[in-house]
C-alpha atoms as a PDB file:
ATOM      1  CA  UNK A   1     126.059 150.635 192.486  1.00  0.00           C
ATOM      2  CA  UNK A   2     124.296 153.596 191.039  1.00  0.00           C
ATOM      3  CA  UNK A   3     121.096 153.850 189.286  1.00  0.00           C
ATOM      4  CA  UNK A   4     122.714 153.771 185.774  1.00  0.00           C
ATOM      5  CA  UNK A   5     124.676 150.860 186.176  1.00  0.00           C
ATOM      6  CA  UNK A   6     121.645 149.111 186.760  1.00  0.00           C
ATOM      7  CA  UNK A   7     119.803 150.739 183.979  1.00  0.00           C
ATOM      8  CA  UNK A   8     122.936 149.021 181.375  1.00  0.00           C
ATOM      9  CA  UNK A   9     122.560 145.606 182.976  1.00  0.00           C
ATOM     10  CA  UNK A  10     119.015 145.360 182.504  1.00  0.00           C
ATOM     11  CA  UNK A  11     119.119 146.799 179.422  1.00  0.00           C
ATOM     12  CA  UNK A  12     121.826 143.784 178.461  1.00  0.00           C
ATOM     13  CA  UNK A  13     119.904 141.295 180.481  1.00  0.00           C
ATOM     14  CA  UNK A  14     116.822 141.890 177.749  1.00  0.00           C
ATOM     15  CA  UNK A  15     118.864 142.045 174.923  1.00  0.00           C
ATOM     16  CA  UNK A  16     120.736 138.796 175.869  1.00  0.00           C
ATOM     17  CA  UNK A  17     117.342 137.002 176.690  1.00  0.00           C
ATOM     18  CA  UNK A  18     115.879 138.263 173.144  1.00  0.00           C
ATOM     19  CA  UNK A  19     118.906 137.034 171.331  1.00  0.00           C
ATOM     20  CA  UNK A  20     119.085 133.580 173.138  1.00  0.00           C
ATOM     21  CA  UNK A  21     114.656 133.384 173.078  1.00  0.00           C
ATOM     22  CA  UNK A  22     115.268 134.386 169.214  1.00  0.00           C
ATOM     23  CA  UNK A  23     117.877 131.618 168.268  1.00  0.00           C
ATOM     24  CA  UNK A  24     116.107 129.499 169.775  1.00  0.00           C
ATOM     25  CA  UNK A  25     113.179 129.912 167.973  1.00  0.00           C
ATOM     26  CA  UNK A  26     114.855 129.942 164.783  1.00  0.00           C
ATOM     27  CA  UNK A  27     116.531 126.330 165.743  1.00  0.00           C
ATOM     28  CA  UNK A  28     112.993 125.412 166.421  1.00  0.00           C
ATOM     29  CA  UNK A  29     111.895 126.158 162.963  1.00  0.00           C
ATOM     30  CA  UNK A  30     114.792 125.089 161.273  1.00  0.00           C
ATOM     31  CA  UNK A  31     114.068 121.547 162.840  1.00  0.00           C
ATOM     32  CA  UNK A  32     110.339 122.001 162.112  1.00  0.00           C
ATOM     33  CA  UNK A  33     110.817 122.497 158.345  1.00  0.00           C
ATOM     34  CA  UNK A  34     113.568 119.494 158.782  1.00  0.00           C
ATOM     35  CA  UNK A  35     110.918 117.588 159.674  1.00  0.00           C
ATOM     36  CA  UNK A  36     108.588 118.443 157.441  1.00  0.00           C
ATOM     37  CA  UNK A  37     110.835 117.695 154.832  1.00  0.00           C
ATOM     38  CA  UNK A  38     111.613 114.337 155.897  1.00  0.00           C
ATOM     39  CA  UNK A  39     108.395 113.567 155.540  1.00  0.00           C
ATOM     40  CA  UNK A  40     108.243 114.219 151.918  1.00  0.00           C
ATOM     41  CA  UNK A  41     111.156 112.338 151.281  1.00  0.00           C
ATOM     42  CA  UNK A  42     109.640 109.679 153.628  1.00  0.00           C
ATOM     43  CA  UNK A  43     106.383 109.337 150.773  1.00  0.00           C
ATOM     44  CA  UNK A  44     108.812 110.173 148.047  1.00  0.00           C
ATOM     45  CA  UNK A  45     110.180 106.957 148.999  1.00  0.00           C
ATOM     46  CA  UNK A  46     107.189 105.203 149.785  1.00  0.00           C
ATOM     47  CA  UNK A  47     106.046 105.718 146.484  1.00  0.00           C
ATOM     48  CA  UNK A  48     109.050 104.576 144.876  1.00  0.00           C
ATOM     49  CA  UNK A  49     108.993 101.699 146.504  1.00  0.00           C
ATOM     50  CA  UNK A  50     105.446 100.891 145.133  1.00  0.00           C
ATOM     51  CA  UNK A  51     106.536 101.357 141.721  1.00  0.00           C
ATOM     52  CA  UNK A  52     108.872  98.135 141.160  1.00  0.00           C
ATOM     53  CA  UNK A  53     105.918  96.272 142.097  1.00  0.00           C
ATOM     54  CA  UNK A  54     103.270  97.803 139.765  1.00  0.00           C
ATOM     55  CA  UNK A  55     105.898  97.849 136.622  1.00  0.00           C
ATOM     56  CA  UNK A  56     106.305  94.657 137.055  1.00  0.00           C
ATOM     57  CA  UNK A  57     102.397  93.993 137.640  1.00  0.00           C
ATOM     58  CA  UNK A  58     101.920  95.950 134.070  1.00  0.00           C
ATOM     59  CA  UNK A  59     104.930  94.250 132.358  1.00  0.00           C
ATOM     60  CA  UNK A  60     102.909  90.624 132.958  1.00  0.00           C
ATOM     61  CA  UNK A  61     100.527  91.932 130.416  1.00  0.00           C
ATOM     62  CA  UNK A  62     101.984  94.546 128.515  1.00  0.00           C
ATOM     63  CA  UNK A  63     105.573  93.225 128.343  1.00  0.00           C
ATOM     64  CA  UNK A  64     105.432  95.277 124.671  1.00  0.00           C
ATOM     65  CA  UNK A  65     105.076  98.564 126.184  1.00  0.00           C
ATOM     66  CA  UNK A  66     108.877  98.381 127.121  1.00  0.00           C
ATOM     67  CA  UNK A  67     109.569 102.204 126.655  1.00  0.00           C
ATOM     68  CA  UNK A  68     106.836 103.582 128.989  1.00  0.00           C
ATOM     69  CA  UNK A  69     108.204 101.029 131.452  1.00  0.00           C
ATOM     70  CA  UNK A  70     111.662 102.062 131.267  1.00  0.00           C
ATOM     71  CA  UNK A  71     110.861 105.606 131.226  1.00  0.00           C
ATOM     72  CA  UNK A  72     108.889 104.649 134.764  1.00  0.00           C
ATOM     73  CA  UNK A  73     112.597 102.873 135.774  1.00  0.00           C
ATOM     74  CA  UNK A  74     114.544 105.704 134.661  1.00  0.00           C
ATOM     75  CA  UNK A  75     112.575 108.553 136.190  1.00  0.00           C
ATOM     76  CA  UNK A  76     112.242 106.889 139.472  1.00  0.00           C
ATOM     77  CA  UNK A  77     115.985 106.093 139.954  1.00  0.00           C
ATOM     78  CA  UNK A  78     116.524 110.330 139.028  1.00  0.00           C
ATOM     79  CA  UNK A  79     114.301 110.608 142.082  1.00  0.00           C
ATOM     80  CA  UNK A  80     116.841 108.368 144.206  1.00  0.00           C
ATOM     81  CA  UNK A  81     119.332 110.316 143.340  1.00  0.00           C
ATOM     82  CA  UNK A  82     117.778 113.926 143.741  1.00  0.00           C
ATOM     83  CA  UNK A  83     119.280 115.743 146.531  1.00  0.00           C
ATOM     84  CA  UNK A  84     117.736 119.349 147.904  1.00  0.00           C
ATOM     85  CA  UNK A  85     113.730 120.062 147.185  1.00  0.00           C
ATOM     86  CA  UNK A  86     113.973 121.790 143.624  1.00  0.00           C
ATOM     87  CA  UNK A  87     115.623 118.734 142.653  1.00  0.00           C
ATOM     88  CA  UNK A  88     113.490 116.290 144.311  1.00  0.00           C
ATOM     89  CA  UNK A  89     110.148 118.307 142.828  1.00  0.00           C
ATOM     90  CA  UNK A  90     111.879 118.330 139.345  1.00  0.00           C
ATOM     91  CA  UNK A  91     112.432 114.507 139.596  1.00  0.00           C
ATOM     92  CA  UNK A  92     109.046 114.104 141.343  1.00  0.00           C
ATOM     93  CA  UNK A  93     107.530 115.537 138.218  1.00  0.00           C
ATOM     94  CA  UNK A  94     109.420 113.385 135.924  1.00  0.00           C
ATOM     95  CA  UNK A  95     108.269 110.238 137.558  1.00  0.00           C
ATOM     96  CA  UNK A  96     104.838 111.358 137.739  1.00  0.00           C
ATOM     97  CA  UNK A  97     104.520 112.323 133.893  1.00  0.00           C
ATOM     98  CA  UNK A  98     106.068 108.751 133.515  1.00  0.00           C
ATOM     99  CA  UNK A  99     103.487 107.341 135.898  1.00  0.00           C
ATOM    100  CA  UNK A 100     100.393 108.664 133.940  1.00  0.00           C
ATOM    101  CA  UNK A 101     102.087 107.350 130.359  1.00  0.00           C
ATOM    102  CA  UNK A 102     102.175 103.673 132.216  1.00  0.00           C
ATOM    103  CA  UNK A 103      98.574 104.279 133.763  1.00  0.00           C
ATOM    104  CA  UNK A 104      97.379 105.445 129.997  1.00  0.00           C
ATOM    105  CA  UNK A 105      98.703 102.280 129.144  1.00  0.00           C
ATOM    106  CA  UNK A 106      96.738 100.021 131.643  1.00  0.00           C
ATOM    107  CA  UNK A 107      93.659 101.358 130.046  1.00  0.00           C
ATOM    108  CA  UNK A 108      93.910  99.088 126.915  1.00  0.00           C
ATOM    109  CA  UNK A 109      94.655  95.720 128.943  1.00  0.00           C
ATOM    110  CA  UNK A 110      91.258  95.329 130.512  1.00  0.00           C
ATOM    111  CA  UNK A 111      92.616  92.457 132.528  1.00  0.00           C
ATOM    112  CA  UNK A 112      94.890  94.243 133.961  1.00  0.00           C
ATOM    113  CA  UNK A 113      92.825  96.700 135.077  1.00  0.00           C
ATOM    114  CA  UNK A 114      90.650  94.332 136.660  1.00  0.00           C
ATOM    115  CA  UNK A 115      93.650  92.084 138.189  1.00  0.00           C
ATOM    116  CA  UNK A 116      93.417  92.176 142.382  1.00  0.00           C
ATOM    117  CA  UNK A 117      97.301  93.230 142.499  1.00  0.00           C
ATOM    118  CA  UNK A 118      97.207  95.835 140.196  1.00  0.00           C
ATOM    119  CA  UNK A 119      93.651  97.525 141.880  1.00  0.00           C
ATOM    120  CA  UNK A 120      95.651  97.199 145.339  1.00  0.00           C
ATOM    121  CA  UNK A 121      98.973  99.055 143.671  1.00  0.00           C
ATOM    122  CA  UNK A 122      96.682 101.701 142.831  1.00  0.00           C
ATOM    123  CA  UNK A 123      95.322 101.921 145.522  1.00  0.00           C
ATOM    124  CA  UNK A 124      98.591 102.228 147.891  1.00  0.00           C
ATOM    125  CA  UNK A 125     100.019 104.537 145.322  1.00  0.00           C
ATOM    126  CA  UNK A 126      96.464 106.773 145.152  1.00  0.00           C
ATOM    127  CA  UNK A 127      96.641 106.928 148.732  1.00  0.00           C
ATOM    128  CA  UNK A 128     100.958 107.669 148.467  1.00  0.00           C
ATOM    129  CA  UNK A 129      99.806 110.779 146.342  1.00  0.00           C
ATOM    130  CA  UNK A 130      97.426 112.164 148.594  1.00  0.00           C
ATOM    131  CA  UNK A 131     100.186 111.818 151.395  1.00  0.00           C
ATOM    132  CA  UNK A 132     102.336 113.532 149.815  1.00  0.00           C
ATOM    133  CA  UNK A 133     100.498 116.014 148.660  1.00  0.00           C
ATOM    134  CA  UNK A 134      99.860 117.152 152.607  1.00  0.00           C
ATOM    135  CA  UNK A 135     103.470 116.647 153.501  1.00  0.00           C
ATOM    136  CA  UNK A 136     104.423 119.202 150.489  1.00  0.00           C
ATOM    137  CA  UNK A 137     101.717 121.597 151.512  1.00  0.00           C
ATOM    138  CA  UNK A 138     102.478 120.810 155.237  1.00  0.00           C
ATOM    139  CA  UNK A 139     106.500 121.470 154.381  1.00  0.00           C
ATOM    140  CA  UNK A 140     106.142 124.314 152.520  1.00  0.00           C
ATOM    141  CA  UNK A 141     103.506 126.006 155.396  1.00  0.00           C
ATOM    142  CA  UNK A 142     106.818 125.531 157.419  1.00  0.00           C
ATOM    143  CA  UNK A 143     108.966 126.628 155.218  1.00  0.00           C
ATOM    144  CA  UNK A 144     106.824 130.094 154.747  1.00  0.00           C
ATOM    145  CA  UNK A 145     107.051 130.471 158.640  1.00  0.00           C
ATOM    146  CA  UNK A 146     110.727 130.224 159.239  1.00  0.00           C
ATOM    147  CA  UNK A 147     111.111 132.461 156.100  1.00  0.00           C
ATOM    148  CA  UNK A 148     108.424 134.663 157.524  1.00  0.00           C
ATOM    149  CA  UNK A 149     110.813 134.565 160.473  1.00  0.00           C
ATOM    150  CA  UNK A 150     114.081 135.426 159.067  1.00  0.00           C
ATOM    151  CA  UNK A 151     113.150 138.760 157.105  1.00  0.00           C
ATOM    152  CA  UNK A 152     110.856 139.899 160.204  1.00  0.00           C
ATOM    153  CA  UNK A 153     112.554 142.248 163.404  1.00  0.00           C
ATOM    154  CA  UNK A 154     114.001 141.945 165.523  1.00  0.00           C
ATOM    155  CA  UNK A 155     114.546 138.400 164.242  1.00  0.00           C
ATOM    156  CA  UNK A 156     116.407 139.248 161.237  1.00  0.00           C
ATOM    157  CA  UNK A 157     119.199 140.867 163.207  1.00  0.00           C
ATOM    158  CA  UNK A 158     120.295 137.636 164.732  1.00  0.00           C
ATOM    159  CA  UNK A 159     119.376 135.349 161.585  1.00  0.00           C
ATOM    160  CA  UNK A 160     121.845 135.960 159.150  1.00  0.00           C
ATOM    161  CA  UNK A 161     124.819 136.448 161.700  1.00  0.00           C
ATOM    162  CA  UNK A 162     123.787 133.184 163.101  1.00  0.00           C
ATOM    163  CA  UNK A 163     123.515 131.377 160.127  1.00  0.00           C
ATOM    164  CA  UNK A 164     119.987 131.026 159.581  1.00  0.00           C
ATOM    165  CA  UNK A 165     119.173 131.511 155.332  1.00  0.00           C
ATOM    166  CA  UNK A 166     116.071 131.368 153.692  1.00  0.00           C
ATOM    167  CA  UNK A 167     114.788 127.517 153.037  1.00  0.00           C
ATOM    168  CA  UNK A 168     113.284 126.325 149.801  1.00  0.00           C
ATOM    169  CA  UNK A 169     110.131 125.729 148.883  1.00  0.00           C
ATOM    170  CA  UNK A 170     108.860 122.293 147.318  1.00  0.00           C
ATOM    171  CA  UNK A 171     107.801 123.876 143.807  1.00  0.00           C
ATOM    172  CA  UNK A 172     106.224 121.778 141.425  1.00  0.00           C
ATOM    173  CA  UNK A 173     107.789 121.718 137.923  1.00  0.00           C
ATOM    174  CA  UNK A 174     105.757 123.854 135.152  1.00  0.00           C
ATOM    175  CA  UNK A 175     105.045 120.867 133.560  1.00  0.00           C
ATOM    176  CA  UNK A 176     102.615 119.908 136.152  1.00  0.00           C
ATOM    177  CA  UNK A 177     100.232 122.837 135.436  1.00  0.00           C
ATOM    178  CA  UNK A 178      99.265 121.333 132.141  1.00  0.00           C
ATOM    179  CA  UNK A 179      96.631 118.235 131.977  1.00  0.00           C
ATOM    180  CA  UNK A 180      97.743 115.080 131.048  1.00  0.00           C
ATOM    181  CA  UNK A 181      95.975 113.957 127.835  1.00  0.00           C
ATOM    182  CA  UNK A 182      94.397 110.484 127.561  1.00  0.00           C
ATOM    183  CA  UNK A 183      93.954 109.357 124.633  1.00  0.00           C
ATOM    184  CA  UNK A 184      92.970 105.853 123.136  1.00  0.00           C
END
C-alpha cells in the first residue's frame, strides 16, 4: 500500500475514535443529568410524603383552617402529577407557597407548635428542603455541562445528528423571588 492510503485510514481511524469517544461522552452526561434528576424527584417525593402526615398533625388543632389545608392537598397532588422539570418546579412552587400559608397558620396554635410530632415533621421536612435544594443545584450543574457540551466543537457535530438536545433546567417559578409575608 502506498503512503497515501495510509495517510486516509489514519485520518478515518481518528475521526471514527472522536465520533465513538464523543457519543460516548454525551451518553455519559445524558445519564449523569438522568441521575441528577432522579434525585430531585426522589426529595420531591420525599417531601410529599411528609406532608399527609403534618396536615393531618395541623388539622388535630386547627381542623377550622380547612382551606389552607386543602390548598396543601391540592398543590401536592399537582406535584404527583407534574411530568418534565418546568412542570415539576411550577408545581414545586405551588406546594411550597401552600406550605408557608399552613406553617403561618401553626403560629397561632401554640400547642401545636410545641407538640413532639409536629417539631419532628418540621424537622424531616426542614431537612427535605435543604436536600433538595442541593439536588436542584446539583441537577442543574449537570444540566449546564451536557449543554455546555452540545453547543461546543467538535461535539456539536455529532450531537444533534445523534440525537442529543439541550436538557432543561430546574427553574424556580417567579413567584419564589418574592418573600413570603407573615403576618398575625
Amino acid at each position: 500500500m502506498n503512503k497515501t492510503v495510509w495517510i486516509v485510514l489514519a485520518v478515518v481511524a481518528v475521526i471514527a475514535v472522536s465520533i465513538f469517544s464523543g457519543y460516548n461522552n454525551l451518553v455519559g452526561m445524558s445519564e449523569n443529568v438522568n441521575g441528577k434528576w432522579s434525585q430531585i424527584e426522589n426529595q420531591l417525593q420525599r417531601r410529599a410524603d411528609l406532608i399527609p402526615n403534618l396536615v393531618n398533625t395541623v388539622k388535630g388543632y386547627a381542623g377550622h383552617e380547612q382551606q389552607a389545608i386543602q390548598a396543601v392537598a391540592d398543590a401536592r397532588a399537582k406535584l404527583g402529577g407534574a411530568q418534565g422539570p418546568v412542570a415539576k418546579a411550577q408545581a414545586n412552587s405551588e406546594l411550597s407557597s401552600a406550605l408557608s400559608r399552613l406553617l403561618v397558620i401553626s403560629e397561632n396554635y401554640p400547642n401545636l407548635k410545641a407538640d413532639k410530632n409536629f417539631r419532628a415533621l418540621m424537622d424531616e421536612l426542614a431537612g427535605t428542603e435543604n436536600r433538595l435544594a442541593v439536588a436542584r443545584k446539583d441537577y442543574n450543574e449537570s444540566v449546564q455541562g451536557y449543554n455546555t457540551a452540545i453547543r461546543s466543537l467538535p461535539t456539536s457535530i455529532i450531537a444533534g445528528p445523534m440525537g442529543f438536545g439541550p436538557k432543561e433546567y430546574f427553574k424556580a417559578d417567579e413567584g419564589a423571588k418574592q418573600v413570603p409575608q407573615v403576618k398575625f
